[in-house]
PDB file of N, CA and C in Angstrom:
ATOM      1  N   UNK A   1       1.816 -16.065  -4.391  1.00  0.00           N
ATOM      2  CA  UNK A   1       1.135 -14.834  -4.037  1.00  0.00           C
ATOM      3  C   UNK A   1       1.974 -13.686  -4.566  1.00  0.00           C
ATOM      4  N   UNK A   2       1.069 -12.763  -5.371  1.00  0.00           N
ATOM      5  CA  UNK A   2       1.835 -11.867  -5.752  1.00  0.00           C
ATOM      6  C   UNK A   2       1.401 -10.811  -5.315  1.00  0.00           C
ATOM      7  N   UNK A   3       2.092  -9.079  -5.520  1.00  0.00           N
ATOM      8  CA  UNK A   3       1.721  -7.903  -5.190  1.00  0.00           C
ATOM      9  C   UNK A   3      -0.063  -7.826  -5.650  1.00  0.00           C
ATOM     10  N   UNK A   4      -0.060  -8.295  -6.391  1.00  0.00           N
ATOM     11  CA  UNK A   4      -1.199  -7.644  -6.731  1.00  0.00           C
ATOM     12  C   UNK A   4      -2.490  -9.015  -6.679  1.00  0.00           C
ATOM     13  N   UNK A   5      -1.997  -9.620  -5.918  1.00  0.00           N
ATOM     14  CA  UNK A   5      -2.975 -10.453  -5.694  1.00  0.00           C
ATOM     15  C   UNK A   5      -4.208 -10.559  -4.803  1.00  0.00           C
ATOM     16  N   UNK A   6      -5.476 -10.890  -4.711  1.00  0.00           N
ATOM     17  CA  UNK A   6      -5.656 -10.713  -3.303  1.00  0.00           C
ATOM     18  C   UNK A   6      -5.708 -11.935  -2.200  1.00  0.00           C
ATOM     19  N   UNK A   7      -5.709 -11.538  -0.959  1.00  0.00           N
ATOM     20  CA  UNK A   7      -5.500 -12.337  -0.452  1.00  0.00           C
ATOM     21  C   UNK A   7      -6.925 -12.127   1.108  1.00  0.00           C
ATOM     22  N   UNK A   8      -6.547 -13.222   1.599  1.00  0.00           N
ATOM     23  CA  UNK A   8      -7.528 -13.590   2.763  1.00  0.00           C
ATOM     24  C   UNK A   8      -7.218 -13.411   4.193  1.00  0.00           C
ATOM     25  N   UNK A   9      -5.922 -13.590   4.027  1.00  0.00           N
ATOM     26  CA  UNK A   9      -4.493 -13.559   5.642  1.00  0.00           C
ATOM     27  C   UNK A   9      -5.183 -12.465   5.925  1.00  0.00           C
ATOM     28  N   UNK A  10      -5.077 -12.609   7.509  1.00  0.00           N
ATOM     29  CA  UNK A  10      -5.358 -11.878   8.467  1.00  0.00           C
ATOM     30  C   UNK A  10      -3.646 -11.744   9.432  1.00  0.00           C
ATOM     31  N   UNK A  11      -3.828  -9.984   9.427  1.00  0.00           N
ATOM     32  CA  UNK A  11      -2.225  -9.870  10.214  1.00  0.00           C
ATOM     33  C   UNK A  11      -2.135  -8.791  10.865  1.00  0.00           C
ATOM     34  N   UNK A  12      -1.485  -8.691  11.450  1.00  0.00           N
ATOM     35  CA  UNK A  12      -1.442  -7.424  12.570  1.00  0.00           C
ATOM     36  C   UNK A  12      -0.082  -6.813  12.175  1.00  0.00           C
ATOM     37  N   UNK A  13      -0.231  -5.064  12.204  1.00  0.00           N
ATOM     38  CA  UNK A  13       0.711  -4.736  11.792  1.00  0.00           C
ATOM     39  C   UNK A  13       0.715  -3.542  12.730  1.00  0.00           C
ATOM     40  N   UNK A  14       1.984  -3.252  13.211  1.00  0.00           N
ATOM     41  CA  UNK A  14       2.431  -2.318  14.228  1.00  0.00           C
ATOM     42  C   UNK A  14       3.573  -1.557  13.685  1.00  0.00           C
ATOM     43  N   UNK A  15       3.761  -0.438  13.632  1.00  0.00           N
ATOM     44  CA  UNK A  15       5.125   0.712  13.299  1.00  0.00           C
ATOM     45  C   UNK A  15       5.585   1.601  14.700  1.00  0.00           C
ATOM     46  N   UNK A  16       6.596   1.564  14.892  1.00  0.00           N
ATOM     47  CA  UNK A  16       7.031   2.599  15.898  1.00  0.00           C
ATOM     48  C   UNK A  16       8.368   2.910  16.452  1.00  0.00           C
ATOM     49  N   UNK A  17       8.948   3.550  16.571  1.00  0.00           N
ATOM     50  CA  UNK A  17      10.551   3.740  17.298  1.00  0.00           C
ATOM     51  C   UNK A  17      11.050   2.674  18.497  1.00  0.00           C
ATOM     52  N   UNK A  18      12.060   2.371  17.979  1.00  0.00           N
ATOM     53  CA  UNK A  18      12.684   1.737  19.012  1.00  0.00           C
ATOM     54  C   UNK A  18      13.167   2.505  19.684  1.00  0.00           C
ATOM     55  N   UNK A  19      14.361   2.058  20.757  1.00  0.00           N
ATOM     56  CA  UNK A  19      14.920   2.998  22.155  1.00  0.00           C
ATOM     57  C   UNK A  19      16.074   3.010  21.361  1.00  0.00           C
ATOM     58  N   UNK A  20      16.646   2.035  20.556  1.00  0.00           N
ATOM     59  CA  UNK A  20      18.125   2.561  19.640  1.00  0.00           C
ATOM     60  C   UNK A  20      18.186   3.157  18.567  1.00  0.00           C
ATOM     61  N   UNK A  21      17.062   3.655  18.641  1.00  0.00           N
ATOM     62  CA  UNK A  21      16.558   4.629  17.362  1.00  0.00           C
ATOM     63  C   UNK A  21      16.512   4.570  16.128  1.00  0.00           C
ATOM     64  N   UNK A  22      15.936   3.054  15.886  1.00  0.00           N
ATOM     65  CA  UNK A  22      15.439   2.227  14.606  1.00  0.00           C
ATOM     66  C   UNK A  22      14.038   3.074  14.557  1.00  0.00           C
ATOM     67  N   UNK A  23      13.784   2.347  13.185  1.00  0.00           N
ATOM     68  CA  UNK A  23      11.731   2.148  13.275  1.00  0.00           C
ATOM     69  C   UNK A  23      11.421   0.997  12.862  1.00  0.00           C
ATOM     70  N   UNK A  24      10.564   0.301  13.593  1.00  0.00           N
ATOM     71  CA  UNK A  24      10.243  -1.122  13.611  1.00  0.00           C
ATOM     72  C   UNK A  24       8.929  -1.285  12.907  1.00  0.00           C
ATOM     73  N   UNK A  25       8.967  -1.848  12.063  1.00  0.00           N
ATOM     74  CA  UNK A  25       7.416  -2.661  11.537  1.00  0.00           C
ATOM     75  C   UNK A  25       7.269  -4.088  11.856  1.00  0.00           C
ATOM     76  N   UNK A  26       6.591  -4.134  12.776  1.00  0.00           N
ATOM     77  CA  UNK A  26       6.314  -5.322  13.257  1.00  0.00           C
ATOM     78  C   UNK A  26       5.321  -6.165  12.502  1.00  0.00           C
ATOM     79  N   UNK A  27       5.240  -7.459  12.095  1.00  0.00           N
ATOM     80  CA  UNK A  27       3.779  -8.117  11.318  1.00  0.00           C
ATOM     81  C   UNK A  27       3.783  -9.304  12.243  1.00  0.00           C
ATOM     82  N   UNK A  28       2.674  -9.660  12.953  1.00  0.00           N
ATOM     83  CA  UNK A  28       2.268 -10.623  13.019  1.00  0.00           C
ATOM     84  C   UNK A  28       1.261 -11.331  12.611  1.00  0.00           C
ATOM     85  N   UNK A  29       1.165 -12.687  12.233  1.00  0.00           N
ATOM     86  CA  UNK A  29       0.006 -13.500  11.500  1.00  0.00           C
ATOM     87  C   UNK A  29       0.790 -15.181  11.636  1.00  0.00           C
ATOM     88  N   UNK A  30      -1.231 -15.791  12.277  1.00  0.00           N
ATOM     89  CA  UNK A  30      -0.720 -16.830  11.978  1.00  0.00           C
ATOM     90  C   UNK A  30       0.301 -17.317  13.187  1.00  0.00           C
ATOM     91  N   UNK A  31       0.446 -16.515  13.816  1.00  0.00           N
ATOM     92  CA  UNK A  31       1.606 -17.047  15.169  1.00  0.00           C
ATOM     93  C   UNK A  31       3.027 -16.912  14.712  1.00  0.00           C
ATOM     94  N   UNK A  32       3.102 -16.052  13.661  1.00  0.00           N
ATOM     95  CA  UNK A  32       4.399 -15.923  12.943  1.00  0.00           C
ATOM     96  C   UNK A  32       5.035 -14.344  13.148  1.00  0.00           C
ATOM     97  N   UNK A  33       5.480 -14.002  14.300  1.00  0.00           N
ATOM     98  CA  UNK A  33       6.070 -12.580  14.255  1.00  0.00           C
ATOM     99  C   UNK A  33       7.251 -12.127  13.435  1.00  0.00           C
ATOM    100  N   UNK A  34       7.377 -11.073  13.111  1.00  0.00           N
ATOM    101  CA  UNK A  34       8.534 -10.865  12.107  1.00  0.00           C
ATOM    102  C   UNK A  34       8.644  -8.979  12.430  1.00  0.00           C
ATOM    103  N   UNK A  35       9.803  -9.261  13.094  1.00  0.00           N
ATOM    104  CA  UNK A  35      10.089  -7.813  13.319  1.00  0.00           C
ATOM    105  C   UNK A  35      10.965  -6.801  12.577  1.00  0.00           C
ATOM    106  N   UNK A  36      11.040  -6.228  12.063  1.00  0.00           N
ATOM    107  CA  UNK A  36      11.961  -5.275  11.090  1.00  0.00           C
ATOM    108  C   UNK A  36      12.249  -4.267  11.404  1.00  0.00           C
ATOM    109  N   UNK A  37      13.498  -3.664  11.354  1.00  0.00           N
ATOM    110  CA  UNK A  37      14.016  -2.828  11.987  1.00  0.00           C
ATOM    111  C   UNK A  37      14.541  -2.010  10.602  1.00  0.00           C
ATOM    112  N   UNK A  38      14.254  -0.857  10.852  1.00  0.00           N
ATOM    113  CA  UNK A  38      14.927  -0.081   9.406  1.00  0.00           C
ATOM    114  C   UNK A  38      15.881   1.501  10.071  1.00  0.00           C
ATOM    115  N   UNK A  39      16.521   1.775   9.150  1.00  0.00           N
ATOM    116  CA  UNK A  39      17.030   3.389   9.745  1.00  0.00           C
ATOM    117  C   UNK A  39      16.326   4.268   9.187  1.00  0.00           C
ATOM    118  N   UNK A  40      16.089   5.385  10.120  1.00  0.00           N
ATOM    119  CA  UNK A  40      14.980   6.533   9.744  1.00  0.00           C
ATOM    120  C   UNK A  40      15.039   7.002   8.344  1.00  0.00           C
ATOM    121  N   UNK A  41      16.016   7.319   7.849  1.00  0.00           N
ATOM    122  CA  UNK A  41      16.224   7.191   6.148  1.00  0.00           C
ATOM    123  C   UNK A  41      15.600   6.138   5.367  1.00  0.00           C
ATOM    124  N   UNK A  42      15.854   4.858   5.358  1.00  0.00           N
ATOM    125  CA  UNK A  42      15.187   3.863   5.366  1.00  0.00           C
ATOM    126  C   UNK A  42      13.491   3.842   5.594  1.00  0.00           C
ATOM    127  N   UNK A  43      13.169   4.443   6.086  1.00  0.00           N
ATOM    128  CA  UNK A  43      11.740   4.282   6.858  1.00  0.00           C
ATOM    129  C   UNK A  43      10.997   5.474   6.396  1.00  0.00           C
ATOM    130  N   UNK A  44      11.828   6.442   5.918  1.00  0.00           N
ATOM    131  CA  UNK A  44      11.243   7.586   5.394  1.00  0.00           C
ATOM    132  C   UNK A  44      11.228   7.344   3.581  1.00  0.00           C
ATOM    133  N   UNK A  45      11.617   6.469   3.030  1.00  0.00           N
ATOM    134  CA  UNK A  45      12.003   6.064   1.892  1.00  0.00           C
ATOM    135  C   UNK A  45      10.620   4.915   1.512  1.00  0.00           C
ATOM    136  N   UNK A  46      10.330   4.054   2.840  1.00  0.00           N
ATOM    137  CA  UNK A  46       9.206   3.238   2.394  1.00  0.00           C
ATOM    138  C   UNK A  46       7.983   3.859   2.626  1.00  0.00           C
ATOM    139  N   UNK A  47       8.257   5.472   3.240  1.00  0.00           N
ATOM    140  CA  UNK A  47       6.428   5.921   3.512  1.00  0.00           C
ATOM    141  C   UNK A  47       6.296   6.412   2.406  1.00  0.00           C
ATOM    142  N   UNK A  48       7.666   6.902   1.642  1.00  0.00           N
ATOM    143  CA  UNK A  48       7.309   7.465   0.047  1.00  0.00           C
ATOM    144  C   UNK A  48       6.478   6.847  -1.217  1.00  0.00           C
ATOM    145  N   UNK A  49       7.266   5.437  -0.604  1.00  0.00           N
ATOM    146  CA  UNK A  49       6.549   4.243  -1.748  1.00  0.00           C
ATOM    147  C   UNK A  49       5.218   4.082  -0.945  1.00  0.00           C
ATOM    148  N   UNK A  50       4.770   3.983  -0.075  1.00  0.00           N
ATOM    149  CA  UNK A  50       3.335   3.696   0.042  1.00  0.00           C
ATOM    150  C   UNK A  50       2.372   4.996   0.105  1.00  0.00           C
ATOM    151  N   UNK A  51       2.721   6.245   0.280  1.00  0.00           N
ATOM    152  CA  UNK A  51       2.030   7.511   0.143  1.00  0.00           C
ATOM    153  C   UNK A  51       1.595   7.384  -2.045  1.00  0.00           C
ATOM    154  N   UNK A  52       2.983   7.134  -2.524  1.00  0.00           N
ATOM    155  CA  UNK A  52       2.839   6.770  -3.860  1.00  0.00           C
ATOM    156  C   UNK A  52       2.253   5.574  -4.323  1.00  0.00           C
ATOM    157  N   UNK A  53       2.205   4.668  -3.639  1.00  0.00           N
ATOM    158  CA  UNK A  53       0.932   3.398  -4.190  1.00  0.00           C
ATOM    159  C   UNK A  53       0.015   3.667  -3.936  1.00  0.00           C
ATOM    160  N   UNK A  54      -0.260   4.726  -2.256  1.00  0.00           N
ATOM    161  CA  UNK A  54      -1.196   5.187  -2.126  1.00  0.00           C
ATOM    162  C   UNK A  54      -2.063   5.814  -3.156  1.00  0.00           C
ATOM    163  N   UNK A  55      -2.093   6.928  -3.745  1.00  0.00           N
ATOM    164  CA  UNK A  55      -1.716   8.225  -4.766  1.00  0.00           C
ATOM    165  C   UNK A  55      -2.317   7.319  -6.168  1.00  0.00           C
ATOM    166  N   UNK A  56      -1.502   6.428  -6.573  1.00  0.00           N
ATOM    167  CA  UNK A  56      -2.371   5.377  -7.252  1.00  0.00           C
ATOM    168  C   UNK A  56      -3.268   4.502  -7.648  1.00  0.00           C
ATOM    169  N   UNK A  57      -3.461   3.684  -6.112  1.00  0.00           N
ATOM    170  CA  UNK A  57      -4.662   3.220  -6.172  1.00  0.00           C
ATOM    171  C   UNK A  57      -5.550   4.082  -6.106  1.00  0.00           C
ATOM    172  N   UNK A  58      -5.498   5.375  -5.584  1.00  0.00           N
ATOM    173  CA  UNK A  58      -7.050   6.058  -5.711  1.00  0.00           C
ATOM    174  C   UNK A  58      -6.964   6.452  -7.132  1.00  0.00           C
ATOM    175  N   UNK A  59      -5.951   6.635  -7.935  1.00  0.00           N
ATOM    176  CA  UNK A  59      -6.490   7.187  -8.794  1.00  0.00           C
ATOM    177  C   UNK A  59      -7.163   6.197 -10.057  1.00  0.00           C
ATOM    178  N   UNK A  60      -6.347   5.070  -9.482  1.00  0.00           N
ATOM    179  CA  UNK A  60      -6.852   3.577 -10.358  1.00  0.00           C
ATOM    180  C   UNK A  60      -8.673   3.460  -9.925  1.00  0.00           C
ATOM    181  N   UNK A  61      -8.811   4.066  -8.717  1.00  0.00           N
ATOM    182  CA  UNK A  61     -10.414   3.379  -7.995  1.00  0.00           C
ATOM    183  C   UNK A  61     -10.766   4.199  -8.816  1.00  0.00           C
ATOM    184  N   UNK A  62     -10.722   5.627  -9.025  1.00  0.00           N
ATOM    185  CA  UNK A  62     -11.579   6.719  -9.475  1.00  0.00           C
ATOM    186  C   UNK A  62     -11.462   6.328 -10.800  1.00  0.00           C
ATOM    187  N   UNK A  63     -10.739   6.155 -11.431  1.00  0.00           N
ATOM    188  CA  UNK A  63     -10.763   5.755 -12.365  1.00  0.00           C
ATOM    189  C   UNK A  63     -11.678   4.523 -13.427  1.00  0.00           C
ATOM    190  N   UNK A  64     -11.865   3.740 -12.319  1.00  0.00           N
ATOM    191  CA  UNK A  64     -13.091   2.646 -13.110  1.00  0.00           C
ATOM    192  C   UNK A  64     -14.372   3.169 -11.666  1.00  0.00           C
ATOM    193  N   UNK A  65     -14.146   3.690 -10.953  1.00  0.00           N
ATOM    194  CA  UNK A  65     -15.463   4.247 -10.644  1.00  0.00           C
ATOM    195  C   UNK A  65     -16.422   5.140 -12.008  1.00  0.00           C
ATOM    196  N   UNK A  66     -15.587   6.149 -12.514  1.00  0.00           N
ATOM    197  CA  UNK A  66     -15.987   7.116 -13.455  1.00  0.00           C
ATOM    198  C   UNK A  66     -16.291   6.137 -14.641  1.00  0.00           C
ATOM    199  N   UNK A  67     -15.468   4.985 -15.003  1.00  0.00           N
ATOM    200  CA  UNK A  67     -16.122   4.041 -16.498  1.00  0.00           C
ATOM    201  C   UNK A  67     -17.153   3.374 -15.806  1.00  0.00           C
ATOM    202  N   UNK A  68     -17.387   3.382 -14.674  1.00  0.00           N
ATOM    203  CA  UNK A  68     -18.841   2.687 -14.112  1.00  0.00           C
ATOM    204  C   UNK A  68     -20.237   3.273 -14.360  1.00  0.00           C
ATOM    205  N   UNK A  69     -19.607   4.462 -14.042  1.00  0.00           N
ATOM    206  CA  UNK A  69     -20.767   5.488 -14.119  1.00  0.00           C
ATOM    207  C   UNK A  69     -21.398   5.987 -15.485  1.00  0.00           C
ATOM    208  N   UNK A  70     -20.322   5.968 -16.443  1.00  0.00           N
ATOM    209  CA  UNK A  70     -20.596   6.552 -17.444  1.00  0.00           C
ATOM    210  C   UNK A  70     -20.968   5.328 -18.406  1.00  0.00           C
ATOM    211  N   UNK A  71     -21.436   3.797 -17.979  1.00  0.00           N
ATOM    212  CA  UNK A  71     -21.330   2.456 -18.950  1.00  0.00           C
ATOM    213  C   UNK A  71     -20.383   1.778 -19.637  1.00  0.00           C
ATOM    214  N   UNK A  72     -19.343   2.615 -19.284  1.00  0.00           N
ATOM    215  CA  UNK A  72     -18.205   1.781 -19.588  1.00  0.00           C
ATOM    216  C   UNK A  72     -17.404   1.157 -19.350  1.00  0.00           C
ATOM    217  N   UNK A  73     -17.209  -0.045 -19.860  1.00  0.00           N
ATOM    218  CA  UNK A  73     -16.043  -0.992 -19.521  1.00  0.00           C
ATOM    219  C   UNK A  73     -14.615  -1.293 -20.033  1.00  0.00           C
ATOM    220  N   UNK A  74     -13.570  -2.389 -19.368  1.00  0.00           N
ATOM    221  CA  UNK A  74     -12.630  -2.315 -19.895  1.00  0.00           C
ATOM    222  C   UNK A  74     -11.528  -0.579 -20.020  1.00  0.00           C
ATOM    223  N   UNK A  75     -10.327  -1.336 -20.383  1.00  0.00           N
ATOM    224  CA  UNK A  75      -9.370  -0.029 -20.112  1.00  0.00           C
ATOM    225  C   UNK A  75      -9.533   1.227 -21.052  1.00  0.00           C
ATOM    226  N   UNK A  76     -10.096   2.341 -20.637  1.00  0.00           N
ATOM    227  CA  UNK A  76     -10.219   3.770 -21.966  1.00  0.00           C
ATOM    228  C   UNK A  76     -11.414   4.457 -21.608  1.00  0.00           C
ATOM    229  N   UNK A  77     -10.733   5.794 -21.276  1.00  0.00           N
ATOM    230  CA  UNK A  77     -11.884   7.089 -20.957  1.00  0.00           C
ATOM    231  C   UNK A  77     -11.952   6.484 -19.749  1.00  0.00           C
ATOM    232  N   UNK A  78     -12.765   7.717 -18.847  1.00  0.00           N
ATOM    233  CA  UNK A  78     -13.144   8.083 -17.631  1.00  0.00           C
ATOM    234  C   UNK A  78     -11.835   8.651 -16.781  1.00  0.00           C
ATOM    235  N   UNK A  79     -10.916   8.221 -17.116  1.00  0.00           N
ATOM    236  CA  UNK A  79      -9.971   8.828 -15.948  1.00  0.00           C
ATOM    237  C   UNK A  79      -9.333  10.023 -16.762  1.00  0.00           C
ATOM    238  N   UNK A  80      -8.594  10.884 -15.914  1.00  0.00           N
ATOM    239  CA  UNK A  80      -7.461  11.853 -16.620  1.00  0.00           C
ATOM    240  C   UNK A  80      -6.357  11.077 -16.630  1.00  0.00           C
ATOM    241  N   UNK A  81      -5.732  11.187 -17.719  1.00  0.00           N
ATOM    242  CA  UNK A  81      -4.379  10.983 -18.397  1.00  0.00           C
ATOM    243  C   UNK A  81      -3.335  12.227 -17.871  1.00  0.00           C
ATOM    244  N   UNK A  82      -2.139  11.764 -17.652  1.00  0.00           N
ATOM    245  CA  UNK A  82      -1.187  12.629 -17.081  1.00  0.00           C
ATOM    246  C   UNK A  82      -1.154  13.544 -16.138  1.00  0.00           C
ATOM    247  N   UNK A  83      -1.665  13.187 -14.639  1.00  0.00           N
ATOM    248  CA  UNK A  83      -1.785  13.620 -13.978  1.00  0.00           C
ATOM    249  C   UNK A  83      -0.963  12.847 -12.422  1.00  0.00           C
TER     250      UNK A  83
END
């Protein structure tokens, strides 16, 4: 299984402060809990990377939304470049 794969798993995912003043991402799936504890630096560092994958995938969706619309397929035109 890779990043960019898709997948079927079903999982529960929880974020929130601990009392020793971690931030915890909790995943459970499957009966498999896995708790993670990061330092607020740390935790402010992985909302960057997902605000920025965020930021991407829409612009990847809009992007073959607009070659949808316009009949086109495959990678070229419809999206803006350098943005």
């Amino acid at each position: 299984m890779g990043i960019d794969k898709e997948s079927a798993a079903d999982a529960n995912l929880q974020i929130g402060p601990t009392t020793l003043g971690m931030v915890r991402i909790y995943v459970e799936s499957g009966g498999h809990e896995i708790p993670m504890d990061f330092e607020p630096e740390e935790a402010e560092e992985i909302a960057e990377e997902l605000r920025a994958s965020a930021a991407q995938a829409r612009r990847q969706a809009s992007g073959k939304a607009a070659g949808r619309s316009r009949g086109k397929s495959g990678g070229g035109g419809g999206g803006k470049a350098g943005k």
